[in-house]
C-alpha atoms as a PDB file:
ATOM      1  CA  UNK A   1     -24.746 -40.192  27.368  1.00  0.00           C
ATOM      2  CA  UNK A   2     -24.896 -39.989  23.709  1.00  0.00           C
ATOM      3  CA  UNK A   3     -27.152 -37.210  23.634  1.00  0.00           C
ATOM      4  CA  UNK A   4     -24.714 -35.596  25.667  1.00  0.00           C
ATOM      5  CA  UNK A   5     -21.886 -35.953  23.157  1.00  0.00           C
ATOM      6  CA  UNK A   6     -23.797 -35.288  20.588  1.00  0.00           C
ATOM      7  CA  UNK A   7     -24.957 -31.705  21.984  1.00  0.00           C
ATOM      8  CA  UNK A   8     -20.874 -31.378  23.189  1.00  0.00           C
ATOM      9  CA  UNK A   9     -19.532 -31.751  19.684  1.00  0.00           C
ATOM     10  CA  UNK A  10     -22.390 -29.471  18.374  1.00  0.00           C
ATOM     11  CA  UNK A  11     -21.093 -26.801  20.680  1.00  0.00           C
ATOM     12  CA  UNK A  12     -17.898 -26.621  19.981  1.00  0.00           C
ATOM     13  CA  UNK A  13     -18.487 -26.367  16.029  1.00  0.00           C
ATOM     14  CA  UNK A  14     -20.739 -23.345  16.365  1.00  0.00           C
ATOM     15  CA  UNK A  15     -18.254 -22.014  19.165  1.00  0.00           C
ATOM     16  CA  UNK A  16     -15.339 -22.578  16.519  1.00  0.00           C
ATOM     17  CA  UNK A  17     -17.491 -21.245  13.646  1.00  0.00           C
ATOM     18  CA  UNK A  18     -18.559 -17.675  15.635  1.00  0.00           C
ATOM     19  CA  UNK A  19     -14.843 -17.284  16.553  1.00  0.00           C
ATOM     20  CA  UNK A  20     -14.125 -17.510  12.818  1.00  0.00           C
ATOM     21  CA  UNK A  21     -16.968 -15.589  11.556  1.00  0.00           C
ATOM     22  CA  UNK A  22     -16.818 -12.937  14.181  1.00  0.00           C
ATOM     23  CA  UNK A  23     -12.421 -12.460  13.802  1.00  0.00           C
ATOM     24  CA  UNK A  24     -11.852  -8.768  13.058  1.00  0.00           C
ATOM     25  CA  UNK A  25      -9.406  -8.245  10.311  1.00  0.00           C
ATOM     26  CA  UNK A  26      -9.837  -4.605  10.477  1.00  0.00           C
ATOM     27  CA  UNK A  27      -6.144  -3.418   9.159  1.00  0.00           C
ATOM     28  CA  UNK A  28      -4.649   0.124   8.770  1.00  0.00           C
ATOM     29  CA  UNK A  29      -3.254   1.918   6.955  1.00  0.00           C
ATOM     30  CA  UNK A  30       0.312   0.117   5.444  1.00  0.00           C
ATOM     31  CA  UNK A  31       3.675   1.164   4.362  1.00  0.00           C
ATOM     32  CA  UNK A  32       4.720   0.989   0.988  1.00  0.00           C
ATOM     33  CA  UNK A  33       8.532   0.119   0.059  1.00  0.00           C
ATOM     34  CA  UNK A  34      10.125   0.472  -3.596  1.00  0.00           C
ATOM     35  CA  UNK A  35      12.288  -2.262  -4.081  1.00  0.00           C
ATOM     36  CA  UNK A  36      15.335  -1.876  -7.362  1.00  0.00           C
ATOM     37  CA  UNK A  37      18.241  -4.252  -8.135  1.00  0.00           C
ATOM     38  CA  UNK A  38      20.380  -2.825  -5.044  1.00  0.00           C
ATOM     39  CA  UNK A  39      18.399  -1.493  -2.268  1.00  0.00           C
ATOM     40  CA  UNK A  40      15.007  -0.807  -1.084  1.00  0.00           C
ATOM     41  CA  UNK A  41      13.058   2.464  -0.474  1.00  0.00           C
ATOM     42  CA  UNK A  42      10.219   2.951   2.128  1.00  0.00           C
ATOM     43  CA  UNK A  43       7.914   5.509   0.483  1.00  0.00           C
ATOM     44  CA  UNK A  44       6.393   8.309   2.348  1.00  0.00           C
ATOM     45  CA  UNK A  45       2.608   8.873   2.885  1.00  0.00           C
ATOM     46  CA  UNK A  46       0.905  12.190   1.542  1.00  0.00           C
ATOM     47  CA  UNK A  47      -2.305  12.165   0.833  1.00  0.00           C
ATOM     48  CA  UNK A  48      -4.509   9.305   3.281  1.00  0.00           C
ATOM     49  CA  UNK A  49      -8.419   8.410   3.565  1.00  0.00           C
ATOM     50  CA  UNK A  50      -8.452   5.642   5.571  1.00  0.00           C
ATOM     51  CA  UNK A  51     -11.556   4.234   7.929  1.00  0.00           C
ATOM     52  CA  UNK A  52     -11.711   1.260   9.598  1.00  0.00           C
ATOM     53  CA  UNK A  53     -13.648  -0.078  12.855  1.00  0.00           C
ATOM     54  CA  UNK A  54     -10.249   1.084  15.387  1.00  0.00           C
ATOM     55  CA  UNK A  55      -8.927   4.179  12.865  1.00  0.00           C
ATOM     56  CA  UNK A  56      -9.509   6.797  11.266  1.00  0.00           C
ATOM     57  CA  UNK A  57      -6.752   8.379   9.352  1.00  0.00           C
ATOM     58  CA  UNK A  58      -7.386  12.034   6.752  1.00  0.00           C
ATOM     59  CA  UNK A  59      -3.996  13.814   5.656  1.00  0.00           C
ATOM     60  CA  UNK A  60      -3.802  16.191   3.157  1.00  0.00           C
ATOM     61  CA  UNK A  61      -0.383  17.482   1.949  1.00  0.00           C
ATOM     62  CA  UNK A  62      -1.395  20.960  -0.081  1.00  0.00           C
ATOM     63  CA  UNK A  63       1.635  21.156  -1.650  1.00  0.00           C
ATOM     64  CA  UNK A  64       2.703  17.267  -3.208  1.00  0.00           C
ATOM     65  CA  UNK A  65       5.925  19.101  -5.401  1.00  0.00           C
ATOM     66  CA  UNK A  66       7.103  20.737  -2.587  1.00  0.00           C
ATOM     67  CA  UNK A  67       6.671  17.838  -0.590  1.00  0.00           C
ATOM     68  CA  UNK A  68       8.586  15.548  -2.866  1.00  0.00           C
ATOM     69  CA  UNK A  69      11.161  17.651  -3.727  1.00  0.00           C
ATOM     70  CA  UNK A  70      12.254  17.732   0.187  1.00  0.00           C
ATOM     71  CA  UNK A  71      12.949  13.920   0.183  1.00  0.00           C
ATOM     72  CA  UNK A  72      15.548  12.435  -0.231  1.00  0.00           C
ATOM     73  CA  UNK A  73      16.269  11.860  -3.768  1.00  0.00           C
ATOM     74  CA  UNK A  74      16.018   8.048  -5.225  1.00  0.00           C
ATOM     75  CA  UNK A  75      18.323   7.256  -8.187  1.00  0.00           C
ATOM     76  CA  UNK A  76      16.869   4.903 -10.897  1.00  0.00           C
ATOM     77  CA  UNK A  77      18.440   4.060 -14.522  1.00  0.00           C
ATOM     78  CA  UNK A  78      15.961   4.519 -17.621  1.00  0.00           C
ATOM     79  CA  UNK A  79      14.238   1.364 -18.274  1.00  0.00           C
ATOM     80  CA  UNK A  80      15.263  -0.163 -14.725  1.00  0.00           C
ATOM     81  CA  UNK A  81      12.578  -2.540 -13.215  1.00  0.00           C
ATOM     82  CA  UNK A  82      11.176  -1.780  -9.978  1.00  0.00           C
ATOM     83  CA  UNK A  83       8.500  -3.449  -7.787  1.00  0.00           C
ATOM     84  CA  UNK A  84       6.705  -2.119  -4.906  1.00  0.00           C
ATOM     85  CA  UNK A  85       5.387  -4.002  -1.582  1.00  0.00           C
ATOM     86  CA  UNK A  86       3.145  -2.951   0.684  1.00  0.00           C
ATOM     87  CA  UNK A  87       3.801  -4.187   4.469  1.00  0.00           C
ATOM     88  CA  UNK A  88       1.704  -4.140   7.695  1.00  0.00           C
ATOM     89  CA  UNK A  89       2.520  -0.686   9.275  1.00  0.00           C
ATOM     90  CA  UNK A  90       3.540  -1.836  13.179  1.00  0.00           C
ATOM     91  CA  UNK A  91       1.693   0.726  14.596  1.00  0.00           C
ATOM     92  CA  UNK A  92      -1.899  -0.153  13.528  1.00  0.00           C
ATOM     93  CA  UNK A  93      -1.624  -3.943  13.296  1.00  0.00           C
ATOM     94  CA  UNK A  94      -3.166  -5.870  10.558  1.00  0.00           C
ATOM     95  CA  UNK A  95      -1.743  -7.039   6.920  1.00  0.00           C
ATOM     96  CA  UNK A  96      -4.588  -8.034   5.176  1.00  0.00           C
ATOM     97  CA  UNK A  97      -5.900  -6.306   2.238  1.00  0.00           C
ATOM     98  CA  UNK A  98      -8.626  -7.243  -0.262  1.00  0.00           C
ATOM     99  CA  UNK A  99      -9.640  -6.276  -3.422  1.00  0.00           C
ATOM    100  CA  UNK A 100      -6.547  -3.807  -3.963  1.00  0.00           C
ATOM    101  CA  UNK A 101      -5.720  -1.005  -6.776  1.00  0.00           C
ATOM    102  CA  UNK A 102      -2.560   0.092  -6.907  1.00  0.00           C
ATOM    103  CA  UNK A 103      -1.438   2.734 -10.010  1.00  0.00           C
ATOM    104  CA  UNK A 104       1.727   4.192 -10.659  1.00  0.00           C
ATOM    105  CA  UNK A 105       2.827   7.528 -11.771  1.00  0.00           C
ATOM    106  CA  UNK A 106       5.337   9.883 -12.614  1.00  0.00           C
ATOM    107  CA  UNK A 107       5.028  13.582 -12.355  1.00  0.00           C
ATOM    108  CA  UNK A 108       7.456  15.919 -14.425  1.00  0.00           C
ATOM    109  CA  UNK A 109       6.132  19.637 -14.728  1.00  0.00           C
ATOM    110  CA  UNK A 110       2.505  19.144 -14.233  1.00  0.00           C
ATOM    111  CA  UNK A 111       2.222  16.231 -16.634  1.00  0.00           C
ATOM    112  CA  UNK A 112       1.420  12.859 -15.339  1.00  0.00           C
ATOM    113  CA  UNK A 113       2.747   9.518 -17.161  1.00  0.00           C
ATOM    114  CA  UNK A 114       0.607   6.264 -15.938  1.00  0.00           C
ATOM    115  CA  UNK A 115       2.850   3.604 -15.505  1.00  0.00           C
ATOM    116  CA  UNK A 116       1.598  -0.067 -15.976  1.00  0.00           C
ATOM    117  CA  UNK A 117       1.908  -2.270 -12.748  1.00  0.00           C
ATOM    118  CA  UNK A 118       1.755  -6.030 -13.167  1.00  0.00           C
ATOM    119  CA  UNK A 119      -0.191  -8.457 -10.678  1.00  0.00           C
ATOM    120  CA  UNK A 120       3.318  -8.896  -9.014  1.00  0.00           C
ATOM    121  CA  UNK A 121       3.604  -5.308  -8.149  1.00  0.00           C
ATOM    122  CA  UNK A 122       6.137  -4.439 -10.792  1.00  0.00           C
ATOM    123  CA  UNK A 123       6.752  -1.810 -13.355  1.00  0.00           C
ATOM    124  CA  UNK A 124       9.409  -0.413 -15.303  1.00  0.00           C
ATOM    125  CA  UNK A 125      10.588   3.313 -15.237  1.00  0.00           C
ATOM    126  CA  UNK A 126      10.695   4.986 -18.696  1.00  0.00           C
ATOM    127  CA  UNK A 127      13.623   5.757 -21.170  1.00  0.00           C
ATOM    128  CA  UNK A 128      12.995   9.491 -20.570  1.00  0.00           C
ATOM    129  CA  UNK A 129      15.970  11.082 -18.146  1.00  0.00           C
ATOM    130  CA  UNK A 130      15.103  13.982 -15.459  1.00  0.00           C
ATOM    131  CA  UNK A 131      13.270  14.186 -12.227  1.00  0.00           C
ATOM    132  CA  UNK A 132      10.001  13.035 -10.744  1.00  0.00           C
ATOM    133  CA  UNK A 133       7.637  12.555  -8.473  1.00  0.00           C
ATOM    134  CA  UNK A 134       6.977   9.122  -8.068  1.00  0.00           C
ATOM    135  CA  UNK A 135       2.953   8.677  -6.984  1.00  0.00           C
ATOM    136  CA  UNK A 136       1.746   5.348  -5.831  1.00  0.00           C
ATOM    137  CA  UNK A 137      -1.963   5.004  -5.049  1.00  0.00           C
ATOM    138  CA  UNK A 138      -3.147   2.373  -3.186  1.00  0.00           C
ATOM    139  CA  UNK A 139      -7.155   1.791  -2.697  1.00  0.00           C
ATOM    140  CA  UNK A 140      -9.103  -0.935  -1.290  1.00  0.00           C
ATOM    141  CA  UNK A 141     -12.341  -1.205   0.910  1.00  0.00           C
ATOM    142  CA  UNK A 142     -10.581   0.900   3.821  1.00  0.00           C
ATOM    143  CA  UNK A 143     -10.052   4.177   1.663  1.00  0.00           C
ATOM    144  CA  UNK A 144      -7.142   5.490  -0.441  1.00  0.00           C
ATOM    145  CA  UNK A 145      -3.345   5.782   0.360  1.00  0.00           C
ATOM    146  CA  UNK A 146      -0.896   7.763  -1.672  1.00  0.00           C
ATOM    147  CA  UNK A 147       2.696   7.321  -1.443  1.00  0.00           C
ATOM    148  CA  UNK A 148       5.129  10.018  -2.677  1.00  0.00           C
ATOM    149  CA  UNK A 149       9.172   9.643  -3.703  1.00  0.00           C
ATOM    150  CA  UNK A 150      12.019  12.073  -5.491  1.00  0.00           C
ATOM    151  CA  UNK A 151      13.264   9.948  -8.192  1.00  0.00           C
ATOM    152  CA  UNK A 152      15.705  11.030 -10.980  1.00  0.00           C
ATOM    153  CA  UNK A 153      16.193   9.007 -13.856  1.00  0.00           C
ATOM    154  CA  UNK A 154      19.635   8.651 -14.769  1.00  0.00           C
END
């Protein structure tokens, strides 16, 4: 009888262990929101690698400028503090990302101005007044995803 509960409690750790081991945390691709002092902004995709086991997403937008300039403009104050967030997107499941890059830039006439990002996803807009294009890249072991916004620095 021992022998028997011996080999039953041996079971059920390698049973628990291959459910752990084999748990797919394949995620997709996720949205990315712009948070200021008084309201949040979900930021649109443009340009998308993204492969996973369940998805494959490519998206190419030709013309980014063009792009940006159709949305919806975002008002910011020189110097204001922003941070971003990056939430599971409902249609593909999955909120797990490892090993993440995410950069920051504004675009004014062709010329691109890197803006430092913290570990807590935040970064301040510069002193400099006019309109953007706001590029986040995200990267991680899934591909690339760039999110685009209109901002104007008052």
């Amino acid at each position: 009888m021992k022998r028997f509960t011996k080999l039953m409690i041996v079971l059920c750790v390698i049973f628990t262990l291959a459910g752990c081991i084999g748990e797919d945390y394949d995620v997709g691709v996720p949205t990315a929101h712009l948070h200021l002092a008084l309201y949040s902004v979900q930021l649109k995709e443009a340009d998308i690698s993204w492969s996973t086991a369940s998805e494959n997403v490519q998206q190419k937008i030709e013309d980014i400028e063009g792009y940006a300039t159709s949305l919806e403009e975002i008002k910011v104050f020189s110097n204001q503090k922003a941070s971003l967030e990056f939430k599971e997107n409902e249609d593909n499941g999955g909120d797990i990302w490892t090993d993440t890059n995410i950069k920051v830039a504004l675009v004014k006439n062709g010329q691109r101005l890197e803006l430092p990002v913290e570990d807590s996803l935040e970064f301040q807009f510069p002193q400099n007044k006019g309109k953007y294009i706001l590029e986040v890249d995200f990267t991680n072991s899934a591909g690339t995803a760039q999110y685009i916004g209109n901002v104007l620095i008052q």
